[in-house]
Each structure stands twice: as structure tokens, then as C-alpha cells.
Protein backbone atom coordinates (compact mmCIF):
# COMPACT_ATOMS: atom_id res chain seq x y z
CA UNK A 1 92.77 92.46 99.67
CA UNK A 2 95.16 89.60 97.65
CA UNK A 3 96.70 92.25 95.77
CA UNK A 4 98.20 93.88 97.99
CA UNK A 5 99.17 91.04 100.05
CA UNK A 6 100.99 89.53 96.63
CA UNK A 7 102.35 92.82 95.62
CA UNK A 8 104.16 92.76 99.66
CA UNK A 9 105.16 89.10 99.34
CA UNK A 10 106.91 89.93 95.83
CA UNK A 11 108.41 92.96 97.25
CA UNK A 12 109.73 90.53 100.27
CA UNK A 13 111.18 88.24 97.98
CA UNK A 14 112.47 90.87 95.39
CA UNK A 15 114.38 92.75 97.96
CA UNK A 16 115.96 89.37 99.63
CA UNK A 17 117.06 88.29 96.46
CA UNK A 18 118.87 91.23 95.58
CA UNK A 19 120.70 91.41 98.82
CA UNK A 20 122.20 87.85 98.09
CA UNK A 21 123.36 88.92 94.55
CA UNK A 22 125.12 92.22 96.66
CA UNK A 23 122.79 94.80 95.00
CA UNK A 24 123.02 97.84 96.44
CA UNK A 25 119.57 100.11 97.98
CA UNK A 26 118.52 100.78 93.99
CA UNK A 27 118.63 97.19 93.32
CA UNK A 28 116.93 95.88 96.29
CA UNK A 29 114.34 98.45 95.02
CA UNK A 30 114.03 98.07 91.86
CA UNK A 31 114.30 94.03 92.20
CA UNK A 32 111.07 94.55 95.08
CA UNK A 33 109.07 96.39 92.81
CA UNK A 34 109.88 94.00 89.80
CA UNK A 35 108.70 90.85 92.14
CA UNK A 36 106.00 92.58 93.54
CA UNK A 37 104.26 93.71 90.11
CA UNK A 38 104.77 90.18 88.49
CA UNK A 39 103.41 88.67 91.76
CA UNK A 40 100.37 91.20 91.40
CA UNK A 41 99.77 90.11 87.89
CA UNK A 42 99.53 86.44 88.47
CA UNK A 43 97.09 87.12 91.47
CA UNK A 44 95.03 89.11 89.42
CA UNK A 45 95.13 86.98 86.48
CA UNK A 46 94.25 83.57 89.27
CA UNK A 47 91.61 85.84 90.58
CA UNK A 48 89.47 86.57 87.55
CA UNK A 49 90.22 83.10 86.15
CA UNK A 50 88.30 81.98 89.75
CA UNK A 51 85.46 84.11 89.34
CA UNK A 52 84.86 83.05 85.65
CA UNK A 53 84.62 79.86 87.09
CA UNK A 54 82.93 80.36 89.78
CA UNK A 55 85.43 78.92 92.42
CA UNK A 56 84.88 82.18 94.07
């Protein structure tokens, strides 16, 4: 259930970011799905380094 959550929060943040710069709709896409895959990766990467140490 993080992933998804982290993939929305990056998409959040991609797409406000873009509309400061003045990116038009393809840029507030494409800057939303950027964010939200990088924010997915570093969840998943936090998540198996907690299980391998058994914080989880």
C-alpha cells in the first residue's frame, strides 16, 4: 500500500512543480510521472532495506 501512496505524492509534487515553471498539460504529465516513479523507487528501495533489517 506505500507504493502507491509514494507514486501519488510524487505525481502531486511533479505536476505542481511544473505548473510554477509554466509547463504546459505534457509537462505537468510527464514531470508527475517522473516524480512519482523516483518517489516509488526510493519507497521500494526504504522498504526492502526495512525488512532486511527487520524494522518491519
Amino acid at each position: 500500500m506505500l507504493l502507491p501512496i509514494a507514486f501519488a505524492f510524487g505525481m502531486i509534487l511533479g505536476w505542481q512543480r511544473a505548473t510554477r515553471r509554466g509547463g504546459d498539460r505534457l509537462d505537468k504529465w510527464q514531470y508527475g510521472i517522473a516524480h512519482g516513479i523516483a518517489f516509488t523507487l526510493v519507497a521500494l528501495a526504504l522498504t526492502i532495506l526495512a525488512r532486511r533489517f527487520g524494522l518491519i
